[in-house]
N, C-alpha and C. Protein backbone atom coordinates (compact mmCIF):
# COMPACT_ATOMS: atom_id res chain seq x y z
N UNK A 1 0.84 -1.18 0.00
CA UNK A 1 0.00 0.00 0.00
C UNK A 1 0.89 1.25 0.00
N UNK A 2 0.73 2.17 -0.48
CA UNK A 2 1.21 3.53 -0.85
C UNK A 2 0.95 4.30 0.12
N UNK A 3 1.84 5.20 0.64
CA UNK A 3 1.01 5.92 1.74
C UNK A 3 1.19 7.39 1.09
N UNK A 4 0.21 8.24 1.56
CA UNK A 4 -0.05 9.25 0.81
C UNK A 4 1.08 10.44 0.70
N UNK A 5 2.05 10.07 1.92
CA UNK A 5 3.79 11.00 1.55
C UNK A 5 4.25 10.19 0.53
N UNK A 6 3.64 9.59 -0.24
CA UNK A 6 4.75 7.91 -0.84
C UNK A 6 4.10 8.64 -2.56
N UNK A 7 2.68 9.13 -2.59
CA UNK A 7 1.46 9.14 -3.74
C UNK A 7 2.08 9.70 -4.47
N UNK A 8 2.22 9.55 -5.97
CA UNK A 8 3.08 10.47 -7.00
C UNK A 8 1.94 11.92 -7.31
N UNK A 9 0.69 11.63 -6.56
CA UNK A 9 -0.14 12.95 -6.54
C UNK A 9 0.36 13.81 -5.29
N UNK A 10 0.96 13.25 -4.23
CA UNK A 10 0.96 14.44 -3.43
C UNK A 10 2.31 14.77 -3.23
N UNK A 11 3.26 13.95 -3.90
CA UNK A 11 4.30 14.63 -4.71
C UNK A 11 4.61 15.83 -5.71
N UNK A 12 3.23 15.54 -6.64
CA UNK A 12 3.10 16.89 -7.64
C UNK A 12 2.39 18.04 -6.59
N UNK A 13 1.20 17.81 -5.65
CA UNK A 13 0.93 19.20 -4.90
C UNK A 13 1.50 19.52 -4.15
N UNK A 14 2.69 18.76 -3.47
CA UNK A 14 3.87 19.65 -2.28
C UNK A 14 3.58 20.58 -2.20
N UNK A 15 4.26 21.66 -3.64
CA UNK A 15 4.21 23.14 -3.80
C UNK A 15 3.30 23.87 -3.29
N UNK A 16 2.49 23.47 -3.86
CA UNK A 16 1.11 23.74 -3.57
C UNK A 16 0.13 23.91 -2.15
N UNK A 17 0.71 22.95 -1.53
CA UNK A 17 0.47 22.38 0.09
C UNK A 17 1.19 23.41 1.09
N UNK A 18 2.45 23.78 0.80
CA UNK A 18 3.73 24.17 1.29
C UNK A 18 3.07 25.95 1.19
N UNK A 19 2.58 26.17 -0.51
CA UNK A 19 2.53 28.07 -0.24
C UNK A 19 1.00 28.09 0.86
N UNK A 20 0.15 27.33 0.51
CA UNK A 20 -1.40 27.59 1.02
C UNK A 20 -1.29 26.82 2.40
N UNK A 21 -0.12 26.75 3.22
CA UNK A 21 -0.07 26.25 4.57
C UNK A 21 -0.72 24.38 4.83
N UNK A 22 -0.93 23.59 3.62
CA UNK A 22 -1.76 22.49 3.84
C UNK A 22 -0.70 21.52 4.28
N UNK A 23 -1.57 20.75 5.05
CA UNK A 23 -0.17 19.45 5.20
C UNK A 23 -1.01 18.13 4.76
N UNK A 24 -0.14 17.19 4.12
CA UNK A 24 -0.93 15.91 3.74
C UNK A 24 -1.27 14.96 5.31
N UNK A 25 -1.85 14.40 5.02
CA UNK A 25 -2.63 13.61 5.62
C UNK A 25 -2.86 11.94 5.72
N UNK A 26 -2.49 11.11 5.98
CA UNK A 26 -2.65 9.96 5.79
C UNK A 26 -4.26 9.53 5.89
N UNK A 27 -4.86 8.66 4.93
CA UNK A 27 -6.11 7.70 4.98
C UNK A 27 -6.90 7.79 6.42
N UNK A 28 -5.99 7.00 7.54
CA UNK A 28 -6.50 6.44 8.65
C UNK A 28 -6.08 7.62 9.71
N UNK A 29 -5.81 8.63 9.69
CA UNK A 29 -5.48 9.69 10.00
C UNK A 29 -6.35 10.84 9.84
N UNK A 30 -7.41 10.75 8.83
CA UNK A 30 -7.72 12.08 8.28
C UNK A 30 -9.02 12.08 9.66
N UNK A 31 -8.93 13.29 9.97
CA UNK A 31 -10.20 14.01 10.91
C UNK A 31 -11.55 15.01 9.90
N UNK A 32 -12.25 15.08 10.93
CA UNK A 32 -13.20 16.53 10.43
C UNK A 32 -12.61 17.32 9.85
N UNK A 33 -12.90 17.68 8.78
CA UNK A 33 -12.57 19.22 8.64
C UNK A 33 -11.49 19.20 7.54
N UNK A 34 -10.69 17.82 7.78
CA UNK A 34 -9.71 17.17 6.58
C UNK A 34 -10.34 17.34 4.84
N UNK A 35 -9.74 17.47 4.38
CA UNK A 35 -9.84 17.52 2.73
C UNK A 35 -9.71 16.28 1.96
N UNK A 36 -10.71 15.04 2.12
CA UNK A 36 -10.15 13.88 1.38
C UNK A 36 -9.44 13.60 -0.16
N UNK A 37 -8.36 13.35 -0.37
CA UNK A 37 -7.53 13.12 -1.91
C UNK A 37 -8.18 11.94 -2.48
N UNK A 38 -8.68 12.10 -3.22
CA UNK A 38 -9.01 10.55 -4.14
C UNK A 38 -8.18 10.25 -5.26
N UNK A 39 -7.92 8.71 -5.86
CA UNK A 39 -6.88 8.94 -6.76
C UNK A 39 -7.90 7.71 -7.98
N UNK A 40 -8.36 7.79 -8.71
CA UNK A 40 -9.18 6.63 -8.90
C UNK A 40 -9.86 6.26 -8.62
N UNK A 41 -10.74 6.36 -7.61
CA UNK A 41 -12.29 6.17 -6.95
C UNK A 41 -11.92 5.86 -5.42
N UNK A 42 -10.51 6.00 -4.90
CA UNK A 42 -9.95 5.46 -3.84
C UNK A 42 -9.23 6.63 -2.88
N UNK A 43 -9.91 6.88 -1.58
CA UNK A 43 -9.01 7.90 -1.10
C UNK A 43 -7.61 7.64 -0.80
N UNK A 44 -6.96 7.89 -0.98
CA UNK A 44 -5.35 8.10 -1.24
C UNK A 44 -4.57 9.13 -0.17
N UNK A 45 -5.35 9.67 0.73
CA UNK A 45 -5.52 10.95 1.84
C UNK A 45 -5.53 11.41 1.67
N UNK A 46 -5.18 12.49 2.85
CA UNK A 46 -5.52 14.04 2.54
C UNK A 46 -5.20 15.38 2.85
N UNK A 47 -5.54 16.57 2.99
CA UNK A 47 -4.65 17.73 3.29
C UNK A 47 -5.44 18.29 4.52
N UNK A 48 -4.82 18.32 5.30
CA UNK A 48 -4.98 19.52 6.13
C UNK A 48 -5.09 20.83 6.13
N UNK A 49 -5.55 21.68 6.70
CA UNK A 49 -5.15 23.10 6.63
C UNK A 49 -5.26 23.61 7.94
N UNK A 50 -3.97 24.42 7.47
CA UNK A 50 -2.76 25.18 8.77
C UNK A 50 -4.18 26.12 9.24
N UNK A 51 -4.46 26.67 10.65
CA UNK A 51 -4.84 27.64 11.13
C UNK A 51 -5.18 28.99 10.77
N UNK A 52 -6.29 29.52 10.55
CA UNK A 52 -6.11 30.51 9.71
C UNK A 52 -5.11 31.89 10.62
N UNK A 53 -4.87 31.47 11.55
CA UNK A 53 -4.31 32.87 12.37
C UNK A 53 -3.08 32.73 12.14
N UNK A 54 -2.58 32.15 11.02
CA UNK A 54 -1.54 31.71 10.76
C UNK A 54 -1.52 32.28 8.99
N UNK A 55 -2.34 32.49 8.50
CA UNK A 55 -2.49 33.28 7.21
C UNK A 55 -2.09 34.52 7.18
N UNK A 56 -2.05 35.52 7.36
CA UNK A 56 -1.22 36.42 7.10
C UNK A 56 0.50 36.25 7.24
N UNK A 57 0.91 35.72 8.18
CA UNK A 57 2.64 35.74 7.88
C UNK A 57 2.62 34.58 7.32
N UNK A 58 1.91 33.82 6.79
CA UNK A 58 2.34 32.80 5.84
C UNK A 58 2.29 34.01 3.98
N UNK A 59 1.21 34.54 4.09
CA UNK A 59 1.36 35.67 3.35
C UNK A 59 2.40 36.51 2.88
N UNK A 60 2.51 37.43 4.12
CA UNK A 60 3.42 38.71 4.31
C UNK A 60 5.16 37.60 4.10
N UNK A 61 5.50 35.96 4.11
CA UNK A 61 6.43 35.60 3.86
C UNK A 61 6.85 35.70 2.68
N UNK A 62 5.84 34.94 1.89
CA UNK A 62 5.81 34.69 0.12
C UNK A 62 5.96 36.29 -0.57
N UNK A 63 5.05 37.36 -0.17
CA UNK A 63 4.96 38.69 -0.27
C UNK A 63 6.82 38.91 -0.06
N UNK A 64 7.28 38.71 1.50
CA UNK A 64 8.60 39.64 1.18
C UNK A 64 9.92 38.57 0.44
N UNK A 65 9.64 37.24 0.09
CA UNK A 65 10.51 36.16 -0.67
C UNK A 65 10.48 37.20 -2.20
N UNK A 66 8.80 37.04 -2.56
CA UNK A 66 9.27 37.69 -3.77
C UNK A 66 9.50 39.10 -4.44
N UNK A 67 9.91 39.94 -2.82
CA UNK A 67 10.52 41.80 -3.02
C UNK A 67 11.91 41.65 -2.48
N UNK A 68 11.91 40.33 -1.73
CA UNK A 68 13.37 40.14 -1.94
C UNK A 68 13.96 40.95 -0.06
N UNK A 69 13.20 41.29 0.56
CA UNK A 69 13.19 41.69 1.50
C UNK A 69 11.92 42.13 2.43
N UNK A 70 12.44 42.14 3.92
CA UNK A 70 11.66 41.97 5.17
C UNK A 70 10.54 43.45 4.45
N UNK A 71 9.49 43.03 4.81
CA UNK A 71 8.75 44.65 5.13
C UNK A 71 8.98 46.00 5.25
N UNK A 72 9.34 45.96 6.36
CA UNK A 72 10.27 46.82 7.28
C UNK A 72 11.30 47.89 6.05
N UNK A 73 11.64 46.66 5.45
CA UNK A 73 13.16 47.53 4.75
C UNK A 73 12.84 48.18 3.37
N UNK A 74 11.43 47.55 2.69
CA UNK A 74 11.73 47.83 1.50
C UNK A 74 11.18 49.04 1.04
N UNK A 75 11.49 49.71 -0.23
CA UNK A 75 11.00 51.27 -0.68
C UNK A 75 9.89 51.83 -0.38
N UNK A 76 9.46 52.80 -0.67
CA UNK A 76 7.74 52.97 -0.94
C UNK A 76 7.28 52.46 -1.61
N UNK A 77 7.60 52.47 -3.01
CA UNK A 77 7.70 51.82 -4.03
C UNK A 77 7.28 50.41 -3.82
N UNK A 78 8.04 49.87 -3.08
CA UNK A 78 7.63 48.11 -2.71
C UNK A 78 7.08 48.00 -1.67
N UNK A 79 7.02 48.97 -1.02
CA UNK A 79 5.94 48.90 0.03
C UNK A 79 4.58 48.88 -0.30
N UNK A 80 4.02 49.95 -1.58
CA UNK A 80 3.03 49.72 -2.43
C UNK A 80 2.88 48.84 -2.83
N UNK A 81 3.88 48.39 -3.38
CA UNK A 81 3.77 46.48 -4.60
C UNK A 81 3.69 45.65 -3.69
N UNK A 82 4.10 45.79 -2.52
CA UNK A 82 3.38 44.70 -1.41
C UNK A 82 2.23 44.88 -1.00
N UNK A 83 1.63 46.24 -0.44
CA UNK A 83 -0.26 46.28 0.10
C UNK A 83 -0.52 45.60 -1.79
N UNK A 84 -0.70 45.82 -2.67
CA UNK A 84 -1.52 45.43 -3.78
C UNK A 84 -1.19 44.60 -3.74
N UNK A 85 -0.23 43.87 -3.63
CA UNK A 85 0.04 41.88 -3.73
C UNK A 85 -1.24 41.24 -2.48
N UNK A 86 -0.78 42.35 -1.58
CA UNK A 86 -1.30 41.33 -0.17
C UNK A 86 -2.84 41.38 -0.58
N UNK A 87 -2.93 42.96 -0.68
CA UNK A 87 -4.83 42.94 -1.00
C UNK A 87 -5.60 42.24 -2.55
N UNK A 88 -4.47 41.81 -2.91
CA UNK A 88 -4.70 41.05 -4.55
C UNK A 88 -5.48 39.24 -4.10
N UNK A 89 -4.53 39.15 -2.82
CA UNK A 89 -4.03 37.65 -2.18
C UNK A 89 -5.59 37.59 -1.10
N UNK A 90 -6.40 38.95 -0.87
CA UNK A 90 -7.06 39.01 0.37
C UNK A 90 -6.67 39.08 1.64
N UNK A 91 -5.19 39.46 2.02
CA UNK A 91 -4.81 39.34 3.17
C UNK A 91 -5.77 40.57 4.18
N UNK A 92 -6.16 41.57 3.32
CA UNK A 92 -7.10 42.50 4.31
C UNK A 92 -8.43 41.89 4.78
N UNK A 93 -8.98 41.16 4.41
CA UNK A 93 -10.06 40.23 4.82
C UNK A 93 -9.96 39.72 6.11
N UNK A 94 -8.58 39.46 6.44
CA UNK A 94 -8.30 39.07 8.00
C UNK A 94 -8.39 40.37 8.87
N UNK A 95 -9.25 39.60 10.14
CA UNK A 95 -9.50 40.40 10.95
C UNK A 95 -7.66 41.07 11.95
N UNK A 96 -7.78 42.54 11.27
CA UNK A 96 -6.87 43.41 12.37
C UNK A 96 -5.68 43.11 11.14
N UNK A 97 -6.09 42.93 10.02
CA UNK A 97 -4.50 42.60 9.15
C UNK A 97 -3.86 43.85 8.87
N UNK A 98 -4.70 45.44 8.79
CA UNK A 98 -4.35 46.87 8.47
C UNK A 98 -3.62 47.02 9.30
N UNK A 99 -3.55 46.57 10.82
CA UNK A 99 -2.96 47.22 11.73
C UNK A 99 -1.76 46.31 11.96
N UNK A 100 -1.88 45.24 11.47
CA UNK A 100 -0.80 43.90 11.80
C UNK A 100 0.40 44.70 10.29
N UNK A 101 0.21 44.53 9.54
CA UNK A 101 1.07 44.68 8.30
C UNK A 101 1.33 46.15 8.49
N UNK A 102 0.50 47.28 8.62
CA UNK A 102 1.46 48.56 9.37
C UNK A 102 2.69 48.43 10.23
N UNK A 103 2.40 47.74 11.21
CA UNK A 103 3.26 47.27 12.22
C UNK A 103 4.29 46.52 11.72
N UNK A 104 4.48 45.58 10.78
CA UNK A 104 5.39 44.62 10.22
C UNK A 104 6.46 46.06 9.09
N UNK A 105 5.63 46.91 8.71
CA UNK A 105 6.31 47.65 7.75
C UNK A 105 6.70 48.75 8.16
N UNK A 106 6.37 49.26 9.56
CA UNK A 106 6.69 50.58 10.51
C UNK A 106 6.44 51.63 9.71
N UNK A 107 4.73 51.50 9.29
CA UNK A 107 4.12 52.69 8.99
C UNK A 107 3.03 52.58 9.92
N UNK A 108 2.54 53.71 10.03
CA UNK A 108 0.85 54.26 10.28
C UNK A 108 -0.08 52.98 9.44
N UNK A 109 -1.12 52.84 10.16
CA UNK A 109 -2.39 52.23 9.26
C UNK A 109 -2.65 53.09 8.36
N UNK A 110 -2.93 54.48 8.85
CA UNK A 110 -3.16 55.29 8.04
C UNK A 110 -2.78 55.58 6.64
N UNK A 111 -1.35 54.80 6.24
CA UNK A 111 -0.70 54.78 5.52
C UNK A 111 -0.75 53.95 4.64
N UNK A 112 -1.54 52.78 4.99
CA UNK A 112 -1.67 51.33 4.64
C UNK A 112 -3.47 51.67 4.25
N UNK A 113 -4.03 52.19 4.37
CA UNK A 113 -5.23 53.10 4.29
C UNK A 113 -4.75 53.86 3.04
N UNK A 114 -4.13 54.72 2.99
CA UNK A 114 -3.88 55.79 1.94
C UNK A 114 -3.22 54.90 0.54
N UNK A 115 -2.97 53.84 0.80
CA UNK A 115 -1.99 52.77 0.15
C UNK A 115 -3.02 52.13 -0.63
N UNK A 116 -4.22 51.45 -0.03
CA UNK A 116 -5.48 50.76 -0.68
C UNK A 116 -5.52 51.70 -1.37
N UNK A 117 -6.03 52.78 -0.71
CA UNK A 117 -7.54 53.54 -1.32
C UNK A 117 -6.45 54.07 -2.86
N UNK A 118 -5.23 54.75 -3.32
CA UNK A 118 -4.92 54.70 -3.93
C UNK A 118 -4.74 53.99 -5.07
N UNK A 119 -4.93 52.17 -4.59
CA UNK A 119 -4.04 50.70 -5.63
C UNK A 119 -5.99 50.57 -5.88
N UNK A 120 -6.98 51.08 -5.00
CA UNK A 120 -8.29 50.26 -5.68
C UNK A 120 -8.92 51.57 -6.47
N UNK A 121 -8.42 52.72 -6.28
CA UNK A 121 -8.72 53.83 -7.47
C UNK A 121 -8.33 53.72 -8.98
N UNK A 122 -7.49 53.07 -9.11
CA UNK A 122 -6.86 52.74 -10.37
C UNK A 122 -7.53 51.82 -11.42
């Protein structure tokens, strides 16, 4: 029997598992709330998913991997290309994320405010 770290399917979604916080799951393992994998009419297991209070810096990570730096450090310029990535991604949907990602970038909300309302005028 194959176990589902073993499945050449959950080999190809790693990536996949890894950016959106999921973790695989074995068959006899899977709980409520689990995501069953089928591979052929046969569950094969399944994915988990990470906590959502755990979504934004799983976010704000991928966000500063691909500016190439922390929050904190980068231009205005990329400080902009990050609120429109994040609010592209929905990270403002999370409750208190205006005031969390101000804080990560050592601006004002206000700023992160003036930042939307600018990137959704366009």
């Amino acid at each position: 029997m194959t176990t589902a770290t073993g499945h050449p399917l959950f080999s190809a979604i790693r990536p996949l598992l890894e950016a959106i916080g999921g973790e695989e799951v074995e068959t006899d393992d899977l709980q409520a709330g689990d995501v069953p994998i089928s591979w052929e009419g046969e569950v094969i297991g399944g994915v988990r998913m990470e906590s959502l209070s755990y979504a934004l810096d799983r976010l704000v990570a991928r966000i500063e991997e691909d500016l190439g730096g922390k929050l904190m450090d980068l231009s205005r310029g990329q400080k902009q290309a990050a609120i429109r990535l994040l609010d592209e991604r929905g990270a403002f949907q999370l409750r208190k994320a205006i005031e969390d990602v101000a804080a990560m970038m050592g601006v004002s909300r206000i700023t992160i405010y003036n930042y939307l309302n600018a990137i959704r005028s366009d």
